[in-house]
N, C-alpha and C. Protein backbone atom coordinates (compact mmCIF):
# COMPACT_ATOMS: atom_id res chain seq x y z
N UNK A 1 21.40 -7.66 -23.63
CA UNK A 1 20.45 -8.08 -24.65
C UNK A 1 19.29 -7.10 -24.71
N UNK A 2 18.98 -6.81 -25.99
CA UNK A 2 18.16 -5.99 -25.77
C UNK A 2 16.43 -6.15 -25.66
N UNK A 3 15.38 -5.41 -25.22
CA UNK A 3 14.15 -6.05 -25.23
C UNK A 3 13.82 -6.05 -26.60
N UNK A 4 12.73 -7.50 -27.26
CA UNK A 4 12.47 -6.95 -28.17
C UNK A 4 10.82 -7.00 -28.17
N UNK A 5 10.02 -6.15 -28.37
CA UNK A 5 8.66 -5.31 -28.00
C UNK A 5 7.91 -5.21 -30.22
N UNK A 6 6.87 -5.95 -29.82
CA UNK A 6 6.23 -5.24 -31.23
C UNK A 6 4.49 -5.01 -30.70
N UNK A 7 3.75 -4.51 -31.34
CA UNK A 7 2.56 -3.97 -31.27
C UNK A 7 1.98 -5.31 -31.55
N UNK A 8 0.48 -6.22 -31.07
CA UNK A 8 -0.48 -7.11 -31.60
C UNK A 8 -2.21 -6.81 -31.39
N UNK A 9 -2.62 -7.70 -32.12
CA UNK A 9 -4.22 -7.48 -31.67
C UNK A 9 -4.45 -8.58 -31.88
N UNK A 10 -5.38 -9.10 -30.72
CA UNK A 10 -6.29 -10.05 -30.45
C UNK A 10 -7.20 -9.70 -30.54
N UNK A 11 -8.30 -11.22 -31.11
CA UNK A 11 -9.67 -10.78 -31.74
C UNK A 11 -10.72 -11.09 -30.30
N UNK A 12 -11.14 -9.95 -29.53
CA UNK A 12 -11.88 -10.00 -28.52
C UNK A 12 -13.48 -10.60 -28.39
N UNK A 13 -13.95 -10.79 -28.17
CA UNK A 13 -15.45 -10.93 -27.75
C UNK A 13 -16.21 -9.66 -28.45
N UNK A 14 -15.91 -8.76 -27.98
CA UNK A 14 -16.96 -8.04 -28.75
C UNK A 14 -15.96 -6.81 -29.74
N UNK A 15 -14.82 -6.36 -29.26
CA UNK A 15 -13.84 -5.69 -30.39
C UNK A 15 -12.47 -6.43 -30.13
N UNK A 16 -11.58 -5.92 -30.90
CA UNK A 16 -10.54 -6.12 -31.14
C UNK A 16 -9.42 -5.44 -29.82
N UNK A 17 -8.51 -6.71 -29.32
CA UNK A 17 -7.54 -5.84 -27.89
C UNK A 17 -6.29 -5.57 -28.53
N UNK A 18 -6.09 -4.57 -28.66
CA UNK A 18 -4.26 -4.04 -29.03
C UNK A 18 -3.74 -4.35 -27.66
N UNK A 19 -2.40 -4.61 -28.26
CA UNK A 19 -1.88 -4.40 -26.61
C UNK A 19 -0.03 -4.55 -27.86
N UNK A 20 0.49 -4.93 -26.36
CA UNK A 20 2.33 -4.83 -26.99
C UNK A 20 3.10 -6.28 -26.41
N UNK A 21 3.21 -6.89 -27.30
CA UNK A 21 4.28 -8.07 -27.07
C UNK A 21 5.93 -8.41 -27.00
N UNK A 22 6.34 -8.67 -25.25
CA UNK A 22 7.35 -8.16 -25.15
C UNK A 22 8.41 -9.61 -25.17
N UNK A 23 9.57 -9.74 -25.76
CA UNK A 23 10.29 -11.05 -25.57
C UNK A 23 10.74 -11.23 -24.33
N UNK A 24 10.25 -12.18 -22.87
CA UNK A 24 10.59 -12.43 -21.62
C UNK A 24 11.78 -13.57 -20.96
N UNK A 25 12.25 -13.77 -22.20
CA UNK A 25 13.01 -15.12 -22.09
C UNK A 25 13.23 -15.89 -23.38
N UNK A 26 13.87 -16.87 -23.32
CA UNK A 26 14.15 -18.13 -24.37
C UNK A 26 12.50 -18.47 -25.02
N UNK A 27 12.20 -18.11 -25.86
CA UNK A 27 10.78 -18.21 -26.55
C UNK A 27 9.43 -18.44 -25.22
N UNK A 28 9.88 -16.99 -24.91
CA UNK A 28 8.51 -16.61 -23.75
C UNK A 28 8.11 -15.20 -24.45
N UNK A 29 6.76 -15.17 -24.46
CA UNK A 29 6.63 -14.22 -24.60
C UNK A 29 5.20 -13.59 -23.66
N UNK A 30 4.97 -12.23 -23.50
CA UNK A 30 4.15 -11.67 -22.55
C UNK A 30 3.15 -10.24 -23.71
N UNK A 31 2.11 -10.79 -23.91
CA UNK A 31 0.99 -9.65 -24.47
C UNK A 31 0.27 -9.03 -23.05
N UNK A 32 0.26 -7.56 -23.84
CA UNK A 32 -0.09 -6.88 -22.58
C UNK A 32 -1.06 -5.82 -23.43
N UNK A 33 -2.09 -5.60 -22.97
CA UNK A 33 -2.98 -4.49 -23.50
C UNK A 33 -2.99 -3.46 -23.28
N UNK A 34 -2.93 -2.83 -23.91
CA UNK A 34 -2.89 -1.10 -24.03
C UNK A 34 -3.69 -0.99 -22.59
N UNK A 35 -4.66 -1.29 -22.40
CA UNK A 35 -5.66 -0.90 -21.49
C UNK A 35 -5.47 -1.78 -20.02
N UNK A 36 -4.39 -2.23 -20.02
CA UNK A 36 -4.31 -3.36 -18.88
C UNK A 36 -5.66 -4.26 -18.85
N UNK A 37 -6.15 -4.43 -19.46
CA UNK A 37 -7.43 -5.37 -18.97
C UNK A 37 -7.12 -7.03 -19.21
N UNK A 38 -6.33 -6.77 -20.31
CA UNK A 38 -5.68 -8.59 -20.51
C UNK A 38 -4.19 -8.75 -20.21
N UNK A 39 -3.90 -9.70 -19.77
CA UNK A 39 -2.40 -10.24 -20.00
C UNK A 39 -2.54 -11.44 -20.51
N UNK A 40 -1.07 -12.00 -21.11
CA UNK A 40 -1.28 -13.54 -21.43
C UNK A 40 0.15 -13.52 -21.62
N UNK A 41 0.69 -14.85 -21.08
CA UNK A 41 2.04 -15.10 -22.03
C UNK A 41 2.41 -16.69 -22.23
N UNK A 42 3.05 -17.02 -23.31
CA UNK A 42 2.66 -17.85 -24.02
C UNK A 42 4.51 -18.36 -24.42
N UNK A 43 4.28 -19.53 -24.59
CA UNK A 43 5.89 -20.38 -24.72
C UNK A 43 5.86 -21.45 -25.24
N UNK A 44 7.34 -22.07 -26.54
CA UNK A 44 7.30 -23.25 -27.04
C UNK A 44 7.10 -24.01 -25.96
N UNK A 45 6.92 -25.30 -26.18
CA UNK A 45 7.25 -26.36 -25.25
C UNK A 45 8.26 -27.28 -26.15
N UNK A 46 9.02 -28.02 -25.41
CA UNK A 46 9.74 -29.13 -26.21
C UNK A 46 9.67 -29.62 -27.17
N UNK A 47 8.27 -29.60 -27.89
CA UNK A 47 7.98 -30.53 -28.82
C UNK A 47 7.55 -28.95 -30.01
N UNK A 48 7.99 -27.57 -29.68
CA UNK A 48 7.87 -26.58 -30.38
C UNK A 48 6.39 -26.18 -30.57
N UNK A 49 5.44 -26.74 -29.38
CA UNK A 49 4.04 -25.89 -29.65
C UNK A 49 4.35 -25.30 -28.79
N UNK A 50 3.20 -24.18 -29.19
CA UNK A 50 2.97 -23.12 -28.08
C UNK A 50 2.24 -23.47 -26.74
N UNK A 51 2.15 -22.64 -25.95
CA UNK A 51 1.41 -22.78 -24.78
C UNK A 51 1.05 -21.40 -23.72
N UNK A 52 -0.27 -21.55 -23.42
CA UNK A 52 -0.34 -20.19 -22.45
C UNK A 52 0.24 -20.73 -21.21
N UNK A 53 1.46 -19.87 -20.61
CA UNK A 53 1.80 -20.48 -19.15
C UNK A 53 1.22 -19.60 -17.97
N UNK A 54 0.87 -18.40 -18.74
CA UNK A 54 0.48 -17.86 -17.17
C UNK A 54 -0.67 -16.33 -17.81
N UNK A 55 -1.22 -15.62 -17.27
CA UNK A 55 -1.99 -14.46 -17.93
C UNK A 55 -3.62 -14.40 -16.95
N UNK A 56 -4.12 -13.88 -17.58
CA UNK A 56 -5.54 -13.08 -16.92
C UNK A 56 -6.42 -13.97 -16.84
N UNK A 57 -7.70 -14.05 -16.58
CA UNK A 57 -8.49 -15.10 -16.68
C UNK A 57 -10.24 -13.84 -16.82
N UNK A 58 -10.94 -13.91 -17.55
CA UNK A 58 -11.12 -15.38 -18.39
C UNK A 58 -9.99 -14.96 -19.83
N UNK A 59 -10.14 -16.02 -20.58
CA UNK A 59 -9.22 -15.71 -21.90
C UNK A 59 -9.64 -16.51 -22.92
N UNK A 60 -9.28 -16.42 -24.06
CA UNK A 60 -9.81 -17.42 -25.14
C UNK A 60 -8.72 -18.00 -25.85
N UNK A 61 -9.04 -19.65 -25.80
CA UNK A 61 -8.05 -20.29 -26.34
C UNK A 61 -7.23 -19.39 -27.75
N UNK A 62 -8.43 -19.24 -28.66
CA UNK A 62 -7.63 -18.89 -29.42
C UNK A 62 -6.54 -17.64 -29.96
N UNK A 63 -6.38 -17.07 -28.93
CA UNK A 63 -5.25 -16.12 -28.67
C UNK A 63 -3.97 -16.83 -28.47
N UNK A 64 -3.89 -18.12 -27.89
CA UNK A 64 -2.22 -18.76 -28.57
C UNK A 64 -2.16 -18.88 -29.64
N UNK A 65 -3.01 -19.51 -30.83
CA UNK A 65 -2.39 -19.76 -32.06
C UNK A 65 -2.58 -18.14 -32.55
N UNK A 66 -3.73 -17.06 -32.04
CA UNK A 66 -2.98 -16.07 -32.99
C UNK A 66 -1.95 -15.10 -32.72
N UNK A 67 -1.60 -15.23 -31.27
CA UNK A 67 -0.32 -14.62 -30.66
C UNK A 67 0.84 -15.10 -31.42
N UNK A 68 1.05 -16.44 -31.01
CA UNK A 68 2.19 -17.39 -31.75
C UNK A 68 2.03 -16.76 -32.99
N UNK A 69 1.04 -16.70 -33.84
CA UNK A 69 1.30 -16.43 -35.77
C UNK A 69 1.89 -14.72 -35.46
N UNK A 70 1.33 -14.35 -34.86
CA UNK A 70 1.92 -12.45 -34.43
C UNK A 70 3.59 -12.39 -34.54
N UNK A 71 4.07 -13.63 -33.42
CA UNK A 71 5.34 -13.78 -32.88
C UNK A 71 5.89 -14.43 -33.99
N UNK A 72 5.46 -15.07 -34.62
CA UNK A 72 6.45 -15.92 -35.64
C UNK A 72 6.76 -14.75 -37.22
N UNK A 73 5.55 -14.10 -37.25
CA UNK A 73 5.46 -13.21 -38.54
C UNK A 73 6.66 -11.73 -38.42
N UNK A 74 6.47 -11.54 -36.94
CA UNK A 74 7.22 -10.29 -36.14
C UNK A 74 8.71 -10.50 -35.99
N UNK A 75 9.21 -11.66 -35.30
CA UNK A 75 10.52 -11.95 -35.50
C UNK A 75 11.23 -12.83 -36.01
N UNK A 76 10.32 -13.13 -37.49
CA UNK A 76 10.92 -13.90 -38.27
C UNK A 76 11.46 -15.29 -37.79
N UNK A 77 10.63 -16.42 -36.70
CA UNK A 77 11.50 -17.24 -35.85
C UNK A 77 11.03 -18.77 -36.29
């Protein structure tokens, strides 16, 4: 299977974090910043919301719903 990897940006505190979102599993996914300074990765749950399961700390909620819109727009899912 192959990886599948697209480019995102999260809206930071004071600029904007690029980083690259890689598919880790059955609707897991892992954002990683260009700069290593953030991680986050994020997964349906049963009931098809998202969720952060694991990543950097501190972080801002709202990087699941705009990761998830990244991931849904990116592989069409």
């Amino acid at each position: 299977m192959e990886t599948e990897q697209f480019e995102a940006v999260l809206t930071g505190t004071d600029t904007p974090v690029s980083g690259i979102v890689t598919s880790i599993g059955d609707s897991v996914y892992e954002f990683r910043s260009l700069d290593d300074s953030l991680q986050i990765t994020i997964s349906r749950d049963a009931n098809g919301h998202w969720k952060r399961i694991a990543g950097s700390e501190p972080y801002l909620s709202g990087w699941v719903d705009e990761l998830s819109e990244q991931i849904q727009t990116s592989t069409n899912f």
